[in-house]
C-alpha atoms as a PDB file:
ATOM      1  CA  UNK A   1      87.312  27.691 117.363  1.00  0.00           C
ATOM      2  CA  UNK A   2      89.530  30.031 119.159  1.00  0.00           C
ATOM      3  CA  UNK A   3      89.810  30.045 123.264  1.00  0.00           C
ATOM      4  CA  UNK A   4      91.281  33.120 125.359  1.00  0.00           C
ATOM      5  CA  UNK A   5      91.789  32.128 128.988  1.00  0.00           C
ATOM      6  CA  UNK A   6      93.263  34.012 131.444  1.00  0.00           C
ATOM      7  CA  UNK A   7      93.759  33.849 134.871  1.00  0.00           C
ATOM      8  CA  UNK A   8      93.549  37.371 136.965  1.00  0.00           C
ATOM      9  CA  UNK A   9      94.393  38.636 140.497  1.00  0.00           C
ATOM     10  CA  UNK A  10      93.188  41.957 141.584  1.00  0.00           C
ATOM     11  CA  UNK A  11      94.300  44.607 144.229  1.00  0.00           C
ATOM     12  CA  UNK A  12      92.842  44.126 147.661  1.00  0.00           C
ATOM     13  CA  UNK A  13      89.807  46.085 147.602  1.00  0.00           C
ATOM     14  CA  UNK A  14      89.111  46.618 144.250  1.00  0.00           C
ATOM     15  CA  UNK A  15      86.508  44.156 143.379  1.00  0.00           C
ATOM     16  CA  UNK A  16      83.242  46.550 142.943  1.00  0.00           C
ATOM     17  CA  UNK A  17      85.290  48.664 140.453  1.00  0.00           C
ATOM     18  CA  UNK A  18      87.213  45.664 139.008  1.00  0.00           C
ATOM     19  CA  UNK A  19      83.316  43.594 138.714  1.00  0.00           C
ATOM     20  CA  UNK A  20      81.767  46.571 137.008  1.00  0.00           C
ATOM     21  CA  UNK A  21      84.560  46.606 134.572  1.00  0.00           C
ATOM     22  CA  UNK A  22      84.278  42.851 133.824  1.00  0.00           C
ATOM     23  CA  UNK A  23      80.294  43.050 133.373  1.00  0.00           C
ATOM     24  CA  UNK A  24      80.929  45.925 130.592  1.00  0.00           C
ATOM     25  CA  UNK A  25      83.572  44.055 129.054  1.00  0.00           C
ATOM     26  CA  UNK A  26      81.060  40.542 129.151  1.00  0.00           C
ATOM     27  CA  UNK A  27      77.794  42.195 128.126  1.00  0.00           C
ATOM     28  CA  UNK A  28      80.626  44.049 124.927  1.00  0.00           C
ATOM     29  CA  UNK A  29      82.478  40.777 123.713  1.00  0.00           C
ATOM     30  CA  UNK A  30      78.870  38.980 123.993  1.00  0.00           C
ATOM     31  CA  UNK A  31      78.134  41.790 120.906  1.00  0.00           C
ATOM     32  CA  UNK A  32      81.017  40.509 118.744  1.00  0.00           C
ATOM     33  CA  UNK A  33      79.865  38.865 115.450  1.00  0.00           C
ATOM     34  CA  UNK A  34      81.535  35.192 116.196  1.00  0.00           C
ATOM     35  CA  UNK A  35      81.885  35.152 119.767  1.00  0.00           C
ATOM     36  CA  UNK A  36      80.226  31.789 120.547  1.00  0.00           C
ATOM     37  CA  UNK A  37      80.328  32.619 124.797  1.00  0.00           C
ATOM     38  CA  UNK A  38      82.110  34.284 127.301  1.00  0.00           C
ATOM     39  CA  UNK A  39      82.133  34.524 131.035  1.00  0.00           C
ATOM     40  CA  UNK A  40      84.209  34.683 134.310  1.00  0.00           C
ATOM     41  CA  UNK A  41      83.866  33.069 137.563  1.00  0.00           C
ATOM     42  CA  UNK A  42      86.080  33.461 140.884  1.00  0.00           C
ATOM     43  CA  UNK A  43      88.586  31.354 141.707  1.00  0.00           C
ATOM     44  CA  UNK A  44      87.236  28.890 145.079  1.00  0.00           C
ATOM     45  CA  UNK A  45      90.334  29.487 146.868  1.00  0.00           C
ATOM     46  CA  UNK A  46      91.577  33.422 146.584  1.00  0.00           C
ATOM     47  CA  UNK A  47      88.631  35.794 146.137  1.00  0.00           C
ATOM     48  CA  UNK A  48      91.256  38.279 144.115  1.00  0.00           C
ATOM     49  CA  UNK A  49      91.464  35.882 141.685  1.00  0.00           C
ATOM     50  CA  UNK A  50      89.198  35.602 138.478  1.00  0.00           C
ATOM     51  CA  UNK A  51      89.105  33.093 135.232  1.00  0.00           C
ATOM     52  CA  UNK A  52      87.788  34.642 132.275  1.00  0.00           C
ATOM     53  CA  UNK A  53      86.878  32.457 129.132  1.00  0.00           C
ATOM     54  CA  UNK A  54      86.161  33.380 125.954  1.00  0.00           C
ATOM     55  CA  UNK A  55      85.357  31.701 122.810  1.00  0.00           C
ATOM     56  CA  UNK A  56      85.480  32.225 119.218  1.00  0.00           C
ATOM     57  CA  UNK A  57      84.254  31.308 115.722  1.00  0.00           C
ATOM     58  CA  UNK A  58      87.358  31.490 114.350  1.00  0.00           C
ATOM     59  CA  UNK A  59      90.118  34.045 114.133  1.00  0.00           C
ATOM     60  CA  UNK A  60      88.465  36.920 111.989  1.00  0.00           C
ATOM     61  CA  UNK A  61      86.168  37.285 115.582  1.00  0.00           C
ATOM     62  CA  UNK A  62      89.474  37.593 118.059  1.00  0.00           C
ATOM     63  CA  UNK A  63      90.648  40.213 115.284  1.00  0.00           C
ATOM     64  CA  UNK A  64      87.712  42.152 115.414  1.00  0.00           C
ATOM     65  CA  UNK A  65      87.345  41.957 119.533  1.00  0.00           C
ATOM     66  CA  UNK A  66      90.671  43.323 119.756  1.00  0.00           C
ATOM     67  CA  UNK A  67      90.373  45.783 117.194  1.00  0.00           C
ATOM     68  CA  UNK A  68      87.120  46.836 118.675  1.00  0.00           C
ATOM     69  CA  UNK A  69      88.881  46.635 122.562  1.00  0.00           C
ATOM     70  CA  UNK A  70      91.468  48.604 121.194  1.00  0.00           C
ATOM     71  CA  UNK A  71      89.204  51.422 120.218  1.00  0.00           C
ATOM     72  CA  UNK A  72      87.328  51.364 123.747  1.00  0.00           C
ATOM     73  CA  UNK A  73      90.667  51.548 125.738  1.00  0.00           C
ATOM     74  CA  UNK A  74      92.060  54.680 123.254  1.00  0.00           C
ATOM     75  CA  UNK A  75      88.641  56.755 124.176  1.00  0.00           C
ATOM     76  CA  UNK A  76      88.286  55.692 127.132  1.00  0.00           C
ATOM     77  CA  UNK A  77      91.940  56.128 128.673  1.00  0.00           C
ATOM     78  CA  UNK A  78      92.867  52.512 128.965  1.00  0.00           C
ATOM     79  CA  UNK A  79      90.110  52.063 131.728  1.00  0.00           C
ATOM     80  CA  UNK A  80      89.032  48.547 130.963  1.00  0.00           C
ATOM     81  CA  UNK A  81      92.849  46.943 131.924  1.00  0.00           C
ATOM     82  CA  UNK A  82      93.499  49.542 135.087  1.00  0.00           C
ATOM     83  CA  UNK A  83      92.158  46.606 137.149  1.00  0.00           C
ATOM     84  CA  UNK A  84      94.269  43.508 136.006  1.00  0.00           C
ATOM     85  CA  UNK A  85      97.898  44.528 136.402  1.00  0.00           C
ATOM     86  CA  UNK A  86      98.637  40.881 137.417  1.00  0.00           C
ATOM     87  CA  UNK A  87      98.496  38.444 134.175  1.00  0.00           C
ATOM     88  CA  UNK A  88      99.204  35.621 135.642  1.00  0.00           C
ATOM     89  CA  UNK A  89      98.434  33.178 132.462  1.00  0.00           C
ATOM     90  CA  UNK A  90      97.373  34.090 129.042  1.00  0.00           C
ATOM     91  CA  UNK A  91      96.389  31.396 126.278  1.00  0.00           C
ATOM     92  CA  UNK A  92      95.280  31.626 123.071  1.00  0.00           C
ATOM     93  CA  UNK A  93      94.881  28.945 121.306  1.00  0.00           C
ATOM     94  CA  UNK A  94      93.513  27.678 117.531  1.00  0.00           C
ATOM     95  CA  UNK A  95      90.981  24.735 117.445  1.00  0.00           C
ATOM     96  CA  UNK A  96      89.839  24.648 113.941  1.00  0.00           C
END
């Protein structure tokens, strides 16, 4: 199993564009062959900050997420990362 966490804060203002951006990107990595779940929630205590978690088979599905993310983002200009300039944590991390 492979996890991808990360922790994201917004600009102020942003969250109808930034929530339309997440949805697409759910109801997409839901799609990928091996992508056991994935889903977001906002933090309790800052409302421009968001958790997303998603999980993996193994690493042949992360490959082929990013591979298919990386095709999205060249036709479509880079939209889906506009929104999440602040990475504030990253982890990936191998289970099997």
């Amino acid at each position: 199993m492979i996890v991808s966490v990360a922790v994201l804060t917004i600009r102020k203002g942003s969250d109808k564009e930034f929530l339309d951006i997440l949805n697409d990107y759910v109801t997409r990595e839901k799609k990928v062959t091996g992508c056991v779940r994935v889903y977001y929630k906002r933090a309790m205590n800052n409302d421009d900050t968001y958790l997303i978690y998603t999980e993996y088979d193994n690493r042949k599905a992360l490959e082929e997420s990013e591979r298919l993310s990386a095709a999205t983002q060249k036709a479509e200009g880079n939209i889906e990362f506009k929104m999440r300039p602040y990475l504030l944590k990253g982890f990936y991390g191998d289970f099997e």
